[in-house]
N, C-alpha and C. Protein backbone atom coordinates (compact mmCIF):
# COMPACT_ATOMS: atom_id res chain seq x y z
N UNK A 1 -38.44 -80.19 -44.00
CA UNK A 1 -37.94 -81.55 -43.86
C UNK A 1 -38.16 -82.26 -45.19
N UNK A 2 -36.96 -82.99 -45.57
CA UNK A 2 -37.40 -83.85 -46.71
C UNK A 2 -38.54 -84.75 -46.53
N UNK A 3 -38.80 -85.42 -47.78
CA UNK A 3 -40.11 -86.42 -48.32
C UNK A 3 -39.16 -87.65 -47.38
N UNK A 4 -37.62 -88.08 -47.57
CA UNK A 4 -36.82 -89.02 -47.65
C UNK A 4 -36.95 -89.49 -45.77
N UNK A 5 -36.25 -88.22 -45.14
CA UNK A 5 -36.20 -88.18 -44.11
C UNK A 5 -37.19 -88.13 -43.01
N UNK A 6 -38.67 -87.46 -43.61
CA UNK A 6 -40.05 -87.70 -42.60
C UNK A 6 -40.45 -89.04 -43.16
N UNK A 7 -40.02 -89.58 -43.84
CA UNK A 7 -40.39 -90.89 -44.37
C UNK A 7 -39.76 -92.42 -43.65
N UNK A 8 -38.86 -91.75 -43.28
CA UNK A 8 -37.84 -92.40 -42.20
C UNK A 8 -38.01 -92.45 -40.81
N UNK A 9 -38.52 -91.30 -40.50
CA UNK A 9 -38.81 -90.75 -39.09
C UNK A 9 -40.34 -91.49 -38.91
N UNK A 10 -41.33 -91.33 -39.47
CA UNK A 10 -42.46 -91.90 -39.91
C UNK A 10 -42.49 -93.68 -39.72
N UNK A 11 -41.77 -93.91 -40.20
CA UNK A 11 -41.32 -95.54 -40.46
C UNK A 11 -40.98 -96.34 -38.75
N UNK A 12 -39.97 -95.00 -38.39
CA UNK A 12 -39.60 -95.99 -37.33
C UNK A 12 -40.29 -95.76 -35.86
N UNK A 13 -41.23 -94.55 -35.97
CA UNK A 13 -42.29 -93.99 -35.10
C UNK A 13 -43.44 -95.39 -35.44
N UNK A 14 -43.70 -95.94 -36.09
CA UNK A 14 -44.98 -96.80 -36.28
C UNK A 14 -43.87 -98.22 -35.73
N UNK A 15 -42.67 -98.35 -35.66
CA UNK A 15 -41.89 -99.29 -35.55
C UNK A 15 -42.13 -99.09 -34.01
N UNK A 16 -41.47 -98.46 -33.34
CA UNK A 16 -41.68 -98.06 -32.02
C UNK A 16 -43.20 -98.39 -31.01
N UNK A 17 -44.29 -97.73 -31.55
CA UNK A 17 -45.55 -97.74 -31.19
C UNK A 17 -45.71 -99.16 -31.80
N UNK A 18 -45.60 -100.26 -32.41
CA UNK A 18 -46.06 -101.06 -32.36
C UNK A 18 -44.95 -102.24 -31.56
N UNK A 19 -43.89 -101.85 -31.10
CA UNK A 19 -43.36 -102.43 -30.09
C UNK A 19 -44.14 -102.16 -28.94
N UNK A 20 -43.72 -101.16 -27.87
CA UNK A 20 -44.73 -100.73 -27.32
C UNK A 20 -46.36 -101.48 -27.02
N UNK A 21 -46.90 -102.15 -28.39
CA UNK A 21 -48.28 -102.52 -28.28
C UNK A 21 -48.10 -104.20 -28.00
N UNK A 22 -46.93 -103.82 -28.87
CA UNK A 22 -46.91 -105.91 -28.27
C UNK A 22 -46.28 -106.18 -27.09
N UNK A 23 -45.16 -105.41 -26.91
CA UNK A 23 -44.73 -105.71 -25.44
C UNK A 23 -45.93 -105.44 -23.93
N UNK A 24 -46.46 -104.10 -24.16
CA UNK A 24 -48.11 -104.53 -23.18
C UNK A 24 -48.52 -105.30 -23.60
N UNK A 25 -48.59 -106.26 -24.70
CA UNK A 25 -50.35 -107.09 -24.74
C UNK A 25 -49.20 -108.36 -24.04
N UNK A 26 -47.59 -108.34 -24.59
CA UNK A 26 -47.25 -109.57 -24.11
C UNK A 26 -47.33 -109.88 -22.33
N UNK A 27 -47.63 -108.76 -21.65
CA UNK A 27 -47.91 -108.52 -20.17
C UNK A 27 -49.00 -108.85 -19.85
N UNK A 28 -49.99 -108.81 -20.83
CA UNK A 28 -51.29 -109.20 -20.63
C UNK A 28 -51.09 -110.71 -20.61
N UNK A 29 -51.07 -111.22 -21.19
CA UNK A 29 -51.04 -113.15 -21.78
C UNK A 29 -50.39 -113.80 -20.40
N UNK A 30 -49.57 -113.13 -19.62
CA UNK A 30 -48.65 -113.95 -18.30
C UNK A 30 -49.96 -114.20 -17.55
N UNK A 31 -50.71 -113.11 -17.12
CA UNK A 31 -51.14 -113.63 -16.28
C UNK A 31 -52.66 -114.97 -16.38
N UNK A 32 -52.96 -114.53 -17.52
CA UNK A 32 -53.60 -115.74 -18.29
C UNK A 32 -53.10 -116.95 -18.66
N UNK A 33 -51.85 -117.00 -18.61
CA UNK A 33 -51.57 -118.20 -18.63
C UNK A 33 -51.79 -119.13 -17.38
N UNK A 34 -51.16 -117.97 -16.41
CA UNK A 34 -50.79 -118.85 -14.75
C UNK A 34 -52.22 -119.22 -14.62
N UNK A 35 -53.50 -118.69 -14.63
CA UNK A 35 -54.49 -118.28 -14.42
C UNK A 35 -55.65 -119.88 -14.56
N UNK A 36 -54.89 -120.56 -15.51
CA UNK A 36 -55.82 -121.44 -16.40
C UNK A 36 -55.44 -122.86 -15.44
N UNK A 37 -56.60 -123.98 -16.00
CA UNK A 37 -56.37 -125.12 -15.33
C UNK A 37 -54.78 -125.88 -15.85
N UNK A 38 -54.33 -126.48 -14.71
CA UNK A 38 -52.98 -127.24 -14.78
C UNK A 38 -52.87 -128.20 -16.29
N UNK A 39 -51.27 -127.61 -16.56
CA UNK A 39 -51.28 -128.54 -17.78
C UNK A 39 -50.59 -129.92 -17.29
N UNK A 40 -50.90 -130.91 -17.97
CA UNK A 40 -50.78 -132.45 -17.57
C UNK A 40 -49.94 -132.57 -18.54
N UNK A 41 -49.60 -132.20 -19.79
CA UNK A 41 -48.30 -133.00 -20.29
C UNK A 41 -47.06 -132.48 -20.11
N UNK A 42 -45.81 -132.89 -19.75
CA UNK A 42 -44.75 -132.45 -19.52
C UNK A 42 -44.00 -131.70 -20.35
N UNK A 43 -44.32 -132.40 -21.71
CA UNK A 43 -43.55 -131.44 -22.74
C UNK A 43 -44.34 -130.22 -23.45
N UNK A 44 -45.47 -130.54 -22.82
CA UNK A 44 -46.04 -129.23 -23.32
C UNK A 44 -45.87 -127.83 -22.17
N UNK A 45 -45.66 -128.75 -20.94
CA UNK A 45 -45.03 -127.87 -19.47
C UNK A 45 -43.54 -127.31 -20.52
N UNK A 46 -42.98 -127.87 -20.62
CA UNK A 46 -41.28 -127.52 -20.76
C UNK A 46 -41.75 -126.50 -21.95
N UNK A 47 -42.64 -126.29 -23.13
CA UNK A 47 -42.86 -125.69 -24.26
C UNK A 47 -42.94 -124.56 -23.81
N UNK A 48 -44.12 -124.10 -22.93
CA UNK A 48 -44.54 -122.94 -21.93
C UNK A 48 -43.51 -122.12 -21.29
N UNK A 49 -43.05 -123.10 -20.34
CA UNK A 49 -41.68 -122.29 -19.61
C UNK A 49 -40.72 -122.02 -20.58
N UNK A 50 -40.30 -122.58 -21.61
CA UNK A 50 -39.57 -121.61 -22.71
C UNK A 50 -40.22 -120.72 -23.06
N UNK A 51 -41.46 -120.17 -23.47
CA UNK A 51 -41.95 -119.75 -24.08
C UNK A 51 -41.98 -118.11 -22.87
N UNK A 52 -42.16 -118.44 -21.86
CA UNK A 52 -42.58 -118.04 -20.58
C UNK A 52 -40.90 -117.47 -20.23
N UNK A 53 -40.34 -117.87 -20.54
CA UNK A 53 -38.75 -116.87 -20.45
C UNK A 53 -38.24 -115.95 -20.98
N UNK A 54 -38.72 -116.64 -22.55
CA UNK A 54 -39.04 -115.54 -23.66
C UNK A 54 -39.49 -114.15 -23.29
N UNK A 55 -40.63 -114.34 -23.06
CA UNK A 55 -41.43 -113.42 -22.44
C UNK A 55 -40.71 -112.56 -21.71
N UNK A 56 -40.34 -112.88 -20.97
CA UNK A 56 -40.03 -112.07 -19.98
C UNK A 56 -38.69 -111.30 -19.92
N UNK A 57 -37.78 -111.88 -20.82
CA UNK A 57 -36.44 -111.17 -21.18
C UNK A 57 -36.87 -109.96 -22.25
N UNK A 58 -38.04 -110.56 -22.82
CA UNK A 58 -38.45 -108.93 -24.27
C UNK A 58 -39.09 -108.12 -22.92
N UNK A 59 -40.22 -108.44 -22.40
CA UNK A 59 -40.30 -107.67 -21.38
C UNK A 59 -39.48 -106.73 -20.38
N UNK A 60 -38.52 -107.47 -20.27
CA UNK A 60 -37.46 -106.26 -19.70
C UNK A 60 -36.82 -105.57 -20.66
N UNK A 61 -36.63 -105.96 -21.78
CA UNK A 61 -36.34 -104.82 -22.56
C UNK A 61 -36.67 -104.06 -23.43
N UNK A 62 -38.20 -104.53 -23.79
CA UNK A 62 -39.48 -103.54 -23.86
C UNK A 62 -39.63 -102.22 -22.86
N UNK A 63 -39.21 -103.17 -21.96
CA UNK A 63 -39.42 -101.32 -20.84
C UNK A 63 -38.60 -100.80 -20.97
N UNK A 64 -36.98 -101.11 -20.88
CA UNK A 64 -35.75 -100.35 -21.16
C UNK A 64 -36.05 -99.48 -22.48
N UNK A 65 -36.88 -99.82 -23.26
CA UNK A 65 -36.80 -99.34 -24.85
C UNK A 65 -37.71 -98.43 -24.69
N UNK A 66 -38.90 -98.59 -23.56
CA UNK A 66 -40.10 -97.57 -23.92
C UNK A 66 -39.64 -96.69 -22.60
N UNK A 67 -38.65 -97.06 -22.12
CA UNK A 67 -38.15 -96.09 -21.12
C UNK A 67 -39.13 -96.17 -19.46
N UNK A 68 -40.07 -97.64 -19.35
CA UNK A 68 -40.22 -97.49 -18.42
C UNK A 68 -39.25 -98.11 -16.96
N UNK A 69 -38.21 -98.82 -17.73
CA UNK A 69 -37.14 -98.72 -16.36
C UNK A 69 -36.10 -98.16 -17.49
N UNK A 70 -35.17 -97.90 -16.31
CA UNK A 70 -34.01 -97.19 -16.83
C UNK A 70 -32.89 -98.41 -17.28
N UNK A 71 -32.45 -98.20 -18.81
CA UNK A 71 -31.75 -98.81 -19.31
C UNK A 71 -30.23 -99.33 -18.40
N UNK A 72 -29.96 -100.69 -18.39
CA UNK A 72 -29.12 -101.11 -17.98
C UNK A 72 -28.42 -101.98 -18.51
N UNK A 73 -27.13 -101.99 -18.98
CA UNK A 73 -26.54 -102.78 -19.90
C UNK A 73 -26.41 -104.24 -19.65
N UNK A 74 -26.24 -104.66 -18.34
CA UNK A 74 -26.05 -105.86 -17.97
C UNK A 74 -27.24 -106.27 -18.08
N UNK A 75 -28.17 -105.77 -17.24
CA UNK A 75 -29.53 -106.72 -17.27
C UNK A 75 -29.96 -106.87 -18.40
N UNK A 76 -29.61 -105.70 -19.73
CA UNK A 76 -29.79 -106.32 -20.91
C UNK A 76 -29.32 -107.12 -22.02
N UNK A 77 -27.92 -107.32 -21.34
CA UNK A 77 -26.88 -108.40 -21.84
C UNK A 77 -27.30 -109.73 -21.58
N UNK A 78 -28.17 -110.05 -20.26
CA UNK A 78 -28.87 -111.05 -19.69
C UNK A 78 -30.11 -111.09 -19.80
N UNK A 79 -30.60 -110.49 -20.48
CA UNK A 79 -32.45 -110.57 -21.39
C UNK A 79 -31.60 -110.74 -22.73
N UNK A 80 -30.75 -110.66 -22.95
CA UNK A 80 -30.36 -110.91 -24.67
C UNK A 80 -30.06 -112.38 -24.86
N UNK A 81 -29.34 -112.99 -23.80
CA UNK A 81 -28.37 -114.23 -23.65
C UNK A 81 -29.65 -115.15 -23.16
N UNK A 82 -30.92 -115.22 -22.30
CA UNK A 82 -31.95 -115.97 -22.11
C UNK A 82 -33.06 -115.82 -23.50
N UNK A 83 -32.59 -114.58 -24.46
CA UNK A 83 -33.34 -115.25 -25.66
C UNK A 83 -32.65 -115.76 -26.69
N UNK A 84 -31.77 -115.63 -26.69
CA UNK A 84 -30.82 -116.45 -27.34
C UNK A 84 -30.91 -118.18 -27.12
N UNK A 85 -30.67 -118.21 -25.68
CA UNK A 85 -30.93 -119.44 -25.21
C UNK A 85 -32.26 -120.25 -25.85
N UNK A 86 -33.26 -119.26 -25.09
CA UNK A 86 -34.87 -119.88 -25.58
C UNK A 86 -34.91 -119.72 -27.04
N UNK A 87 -34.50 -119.03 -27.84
CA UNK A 87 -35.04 -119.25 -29.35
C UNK A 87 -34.36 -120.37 -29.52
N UNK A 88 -32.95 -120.48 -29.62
CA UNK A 88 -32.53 -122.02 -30.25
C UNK A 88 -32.61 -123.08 -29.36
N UNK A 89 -33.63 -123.16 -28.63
CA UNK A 89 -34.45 -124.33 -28.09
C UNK A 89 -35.86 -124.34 -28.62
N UNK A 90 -36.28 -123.69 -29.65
CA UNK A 90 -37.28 -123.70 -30.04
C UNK A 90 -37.88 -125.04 -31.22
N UNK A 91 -37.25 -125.19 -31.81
CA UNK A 91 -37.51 -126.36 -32.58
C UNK A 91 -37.62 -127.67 -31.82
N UNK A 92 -36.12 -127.44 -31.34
CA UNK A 92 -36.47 -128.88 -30.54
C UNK A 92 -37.48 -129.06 -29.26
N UNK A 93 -37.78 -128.32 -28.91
CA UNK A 93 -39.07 -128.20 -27.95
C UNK A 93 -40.60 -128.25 -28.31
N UNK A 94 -40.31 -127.79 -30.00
CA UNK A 94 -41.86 -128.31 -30.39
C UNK A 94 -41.41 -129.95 -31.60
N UNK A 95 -40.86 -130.40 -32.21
CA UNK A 95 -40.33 -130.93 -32.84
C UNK A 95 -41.87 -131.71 -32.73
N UNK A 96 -41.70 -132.71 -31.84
CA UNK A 96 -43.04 -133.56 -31.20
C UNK A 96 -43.99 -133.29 -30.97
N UNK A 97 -45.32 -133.44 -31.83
CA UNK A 97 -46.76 -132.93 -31.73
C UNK A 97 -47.36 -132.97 -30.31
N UNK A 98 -46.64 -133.28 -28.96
CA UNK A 98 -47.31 -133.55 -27.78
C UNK A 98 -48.84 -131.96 -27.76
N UNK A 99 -49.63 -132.56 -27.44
CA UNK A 99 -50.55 -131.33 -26.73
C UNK A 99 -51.30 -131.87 -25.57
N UNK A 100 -52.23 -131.00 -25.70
CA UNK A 100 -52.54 -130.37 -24.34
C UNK A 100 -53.81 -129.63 -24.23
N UNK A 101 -54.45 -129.54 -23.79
CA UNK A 101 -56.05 -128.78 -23.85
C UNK A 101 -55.43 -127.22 -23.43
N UNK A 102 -54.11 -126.97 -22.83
CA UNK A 102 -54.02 -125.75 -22.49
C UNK A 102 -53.04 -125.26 -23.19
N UNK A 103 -52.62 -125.98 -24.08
CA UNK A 103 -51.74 -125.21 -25.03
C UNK A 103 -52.33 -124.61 -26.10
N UNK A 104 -51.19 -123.34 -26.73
CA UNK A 104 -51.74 -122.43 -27.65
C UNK A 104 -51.08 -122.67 -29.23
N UNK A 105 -50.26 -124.12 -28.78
CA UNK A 105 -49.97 -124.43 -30.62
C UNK A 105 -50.65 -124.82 -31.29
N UNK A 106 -51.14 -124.55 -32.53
CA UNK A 106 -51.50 -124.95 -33.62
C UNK A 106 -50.78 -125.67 -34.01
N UNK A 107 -52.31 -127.01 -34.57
CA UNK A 107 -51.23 -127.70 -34.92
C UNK A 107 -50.84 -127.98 -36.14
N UNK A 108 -50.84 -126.67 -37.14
CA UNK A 108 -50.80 -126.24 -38.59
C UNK A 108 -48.48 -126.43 -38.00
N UNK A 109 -48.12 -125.98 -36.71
CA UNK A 109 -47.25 -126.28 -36.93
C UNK A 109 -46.06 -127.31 -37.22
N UNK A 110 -47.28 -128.77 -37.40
CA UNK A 110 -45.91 -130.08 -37.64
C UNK A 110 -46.81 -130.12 -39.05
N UNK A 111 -47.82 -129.83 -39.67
CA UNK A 111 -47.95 -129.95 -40.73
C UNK A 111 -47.21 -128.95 -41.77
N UNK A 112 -46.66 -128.03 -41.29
CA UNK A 112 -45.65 -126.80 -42.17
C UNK A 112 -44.28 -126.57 -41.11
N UNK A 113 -43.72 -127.83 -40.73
CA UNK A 113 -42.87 -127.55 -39.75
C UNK A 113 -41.74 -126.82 -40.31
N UNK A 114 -41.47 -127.01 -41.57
CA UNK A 114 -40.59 -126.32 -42.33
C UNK A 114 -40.49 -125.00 -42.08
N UNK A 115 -41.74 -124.38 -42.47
CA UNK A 115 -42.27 -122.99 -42.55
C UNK A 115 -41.62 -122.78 -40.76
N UNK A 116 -42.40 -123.18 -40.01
CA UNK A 116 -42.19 -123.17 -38.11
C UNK A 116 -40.78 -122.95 -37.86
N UNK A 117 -39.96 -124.22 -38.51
CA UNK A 117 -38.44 -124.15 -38.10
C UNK A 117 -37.44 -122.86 -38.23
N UNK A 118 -38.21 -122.84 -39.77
CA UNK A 118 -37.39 -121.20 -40.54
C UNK A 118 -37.51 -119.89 -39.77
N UNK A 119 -38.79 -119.93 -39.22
CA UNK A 119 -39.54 -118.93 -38.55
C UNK A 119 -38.77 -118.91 -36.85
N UNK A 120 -37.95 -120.11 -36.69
CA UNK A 120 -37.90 -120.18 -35.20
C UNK A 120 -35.88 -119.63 -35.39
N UNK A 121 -35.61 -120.42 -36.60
CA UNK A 121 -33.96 -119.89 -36.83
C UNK A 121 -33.97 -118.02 -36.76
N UNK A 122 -34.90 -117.85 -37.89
CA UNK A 122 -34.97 -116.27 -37.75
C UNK A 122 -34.92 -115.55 -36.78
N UNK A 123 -36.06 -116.09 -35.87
CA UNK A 123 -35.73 -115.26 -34.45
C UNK A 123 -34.81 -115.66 -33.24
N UNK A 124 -34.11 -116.91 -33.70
CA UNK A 124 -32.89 -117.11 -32.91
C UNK A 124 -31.50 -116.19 -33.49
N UNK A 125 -31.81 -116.07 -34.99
CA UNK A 125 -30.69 -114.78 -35.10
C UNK A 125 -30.93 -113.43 -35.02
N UNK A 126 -32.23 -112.90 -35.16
CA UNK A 126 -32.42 -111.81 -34.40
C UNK A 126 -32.43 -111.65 -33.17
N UNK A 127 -32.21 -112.90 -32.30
CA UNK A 127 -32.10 -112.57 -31.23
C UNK A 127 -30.63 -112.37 -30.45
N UNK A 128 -29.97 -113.16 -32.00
CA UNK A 128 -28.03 -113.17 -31.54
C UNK A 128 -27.78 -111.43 -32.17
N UNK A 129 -28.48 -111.00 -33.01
CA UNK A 129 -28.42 -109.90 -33.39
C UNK A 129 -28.64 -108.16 -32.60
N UNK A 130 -29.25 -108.77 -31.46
CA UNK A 130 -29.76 -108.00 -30.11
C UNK A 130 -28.57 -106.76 -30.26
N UNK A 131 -28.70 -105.67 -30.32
CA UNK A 131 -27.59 -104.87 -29.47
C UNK A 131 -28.06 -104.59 -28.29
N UNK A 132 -27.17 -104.64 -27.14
CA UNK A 132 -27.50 -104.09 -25.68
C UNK A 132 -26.52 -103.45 -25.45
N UNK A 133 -25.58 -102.82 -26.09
CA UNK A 133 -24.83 -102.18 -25.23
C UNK A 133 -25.43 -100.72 -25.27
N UNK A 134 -26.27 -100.26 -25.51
CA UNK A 134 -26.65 -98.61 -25.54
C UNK A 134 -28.25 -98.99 -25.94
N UNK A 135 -29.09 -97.86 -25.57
CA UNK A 135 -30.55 -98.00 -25.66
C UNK A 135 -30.73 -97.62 -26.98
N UNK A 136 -30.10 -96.94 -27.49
CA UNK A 136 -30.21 -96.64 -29.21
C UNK A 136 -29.75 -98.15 -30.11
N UNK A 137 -28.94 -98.57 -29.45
CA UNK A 137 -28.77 -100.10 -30.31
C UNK A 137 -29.78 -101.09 -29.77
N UNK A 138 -30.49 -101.11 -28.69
CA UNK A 138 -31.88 -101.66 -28.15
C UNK A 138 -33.08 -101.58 -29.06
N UNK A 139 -32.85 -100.32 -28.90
CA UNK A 139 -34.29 -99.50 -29.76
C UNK A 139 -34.52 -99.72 -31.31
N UNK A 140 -32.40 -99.93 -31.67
CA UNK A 140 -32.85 -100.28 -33.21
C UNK A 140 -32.99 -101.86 -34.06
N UNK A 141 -31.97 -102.99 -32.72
CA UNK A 141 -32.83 -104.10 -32.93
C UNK A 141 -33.50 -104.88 -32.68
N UNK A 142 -34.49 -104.64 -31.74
CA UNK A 142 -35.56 -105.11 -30.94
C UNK A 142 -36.46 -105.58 -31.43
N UNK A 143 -37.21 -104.21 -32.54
CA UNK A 143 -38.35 -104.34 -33.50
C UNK A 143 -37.93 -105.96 -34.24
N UNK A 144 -36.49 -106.32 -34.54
CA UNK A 144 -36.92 -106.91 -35.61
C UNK A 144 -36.84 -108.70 -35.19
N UNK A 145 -36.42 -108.64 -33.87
CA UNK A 145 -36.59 -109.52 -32.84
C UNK A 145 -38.41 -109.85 -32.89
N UNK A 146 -38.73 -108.98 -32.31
CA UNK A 146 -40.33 -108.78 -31.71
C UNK A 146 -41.39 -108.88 -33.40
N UNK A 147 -40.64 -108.74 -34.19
CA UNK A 147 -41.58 -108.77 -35.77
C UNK A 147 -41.41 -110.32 -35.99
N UNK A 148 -40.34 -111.02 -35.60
CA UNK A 148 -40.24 -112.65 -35.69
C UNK A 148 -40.89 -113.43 -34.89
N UNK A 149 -40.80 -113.05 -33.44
CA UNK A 149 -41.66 -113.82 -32.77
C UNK A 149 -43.70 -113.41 -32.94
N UNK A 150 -43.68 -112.34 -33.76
CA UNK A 150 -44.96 -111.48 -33.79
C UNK A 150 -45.73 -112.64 -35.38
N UNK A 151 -44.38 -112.89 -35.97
CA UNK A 151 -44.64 -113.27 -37.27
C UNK A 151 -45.24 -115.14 -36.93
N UNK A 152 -44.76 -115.49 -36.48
CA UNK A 152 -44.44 -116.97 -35.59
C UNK A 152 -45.61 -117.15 -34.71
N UNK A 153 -46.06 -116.28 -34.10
CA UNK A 153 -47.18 -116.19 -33.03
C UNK A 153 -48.80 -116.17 -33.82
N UNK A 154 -48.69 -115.26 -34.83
CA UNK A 154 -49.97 -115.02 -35.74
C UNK A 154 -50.07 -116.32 -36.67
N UNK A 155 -48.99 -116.98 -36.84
CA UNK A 155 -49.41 -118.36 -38.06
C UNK A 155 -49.69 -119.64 -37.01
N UNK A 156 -48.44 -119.58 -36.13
CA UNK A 156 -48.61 -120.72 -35.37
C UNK A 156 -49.27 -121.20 -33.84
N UNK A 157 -49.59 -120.07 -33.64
CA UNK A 157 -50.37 -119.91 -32.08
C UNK A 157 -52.19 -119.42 -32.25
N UNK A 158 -52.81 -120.54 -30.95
CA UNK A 158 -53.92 -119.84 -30.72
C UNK A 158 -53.75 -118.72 -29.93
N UNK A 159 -54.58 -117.91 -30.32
CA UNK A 159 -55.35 -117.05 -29.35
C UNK A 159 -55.89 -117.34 -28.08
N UNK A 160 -55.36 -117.31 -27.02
CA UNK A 160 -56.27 -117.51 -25.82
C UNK A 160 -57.18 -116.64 -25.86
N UNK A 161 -58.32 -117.17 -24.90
CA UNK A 161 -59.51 -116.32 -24.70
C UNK A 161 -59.35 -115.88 -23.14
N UNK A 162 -58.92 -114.00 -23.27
CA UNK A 162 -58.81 -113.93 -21.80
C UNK A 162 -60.11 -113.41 -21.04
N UNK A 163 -61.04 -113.49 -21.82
CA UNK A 163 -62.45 -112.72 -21.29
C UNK A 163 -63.69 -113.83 -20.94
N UNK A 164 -63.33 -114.84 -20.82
CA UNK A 164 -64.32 -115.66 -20.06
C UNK A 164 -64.89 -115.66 -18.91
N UNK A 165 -65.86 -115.44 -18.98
CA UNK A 165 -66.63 -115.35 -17.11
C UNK A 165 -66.92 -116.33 -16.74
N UNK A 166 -67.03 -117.14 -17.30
CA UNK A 166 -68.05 -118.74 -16.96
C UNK A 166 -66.99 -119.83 -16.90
């Protein structure tokens, strides 16, 4: 095998497995969210449930991709079209510093909203960029969907703490 071609193969095997790692951990975070005391501001409610749709459309096609349900074109035409939706509601849903003791924005994001906005267009066109009609066009633009919201999540989001006993 070429240097060119295991180099390729290599590339998109670490692309894969780290889909895979974010789509489980993003399974992890649902139920930690529901889990926590009630949020009291409304727009930080409406932030969540976008955020919380999100979720759940990569989730279905995280599994289609890692092959734990069987690929379906429609249902992934309709996990493509609800992130489409939710990314370009993204700005305007955080635009307004509202918080919240149970929210996970930082609020590094109205001080670099610039940086936030750019970061939120990107993954509204990777998300218009989706192929669903075949699991090989899933598989090849998913990653770069899931590297925007991955990129967006590490600058502008806390970390919840899901290991609290007390």
């Amino acid at each position: 095998m070429n240097h060119k071609l295991s180099h390729r193969i290599s590339h998109r095997v670490f692309h894969l497995l780290a889909l895979v790692i974010l789509v489980g951990s993003l399974g992890l975070t649902a139920p930690a969210l529901t889990a926590q005391a009630p949020i009291t501001n409304k727009n930080v409610k409406k932030r969540i449930a976008l955020m919380l749709s999100a979720q759940d459309a990569v989730a279905i096609l995280g599994d289609m991709m890692a092959g734990r349900m069987v690929f379906n074109a429609a249902k992934a035409r309709a996990a493509r079209r609800v992130l489409v939706q939710t990314s370009s509601r993204i700005s305007r849903r955080f635009r307004t510093p509202h918080q919240d003791p149970q929210s996970h924005a930082r609020p590094e994001i109205w001080t670099y909203w610039d940086d936030f906005s750019a970061r939120a267009e990107i993954s509204e066109q990777a998300a218009r960029q989706l192929s669903v009609s075949s699991l090989n066009g899933l598989r090849h633009s998913l990653p770069n969907l899931l590297h925007s919201c991955l990129s967006c999540h590490q600058r502008f989001r806390v970390e919840p703490n899901e290991f609290i006993t007390h």
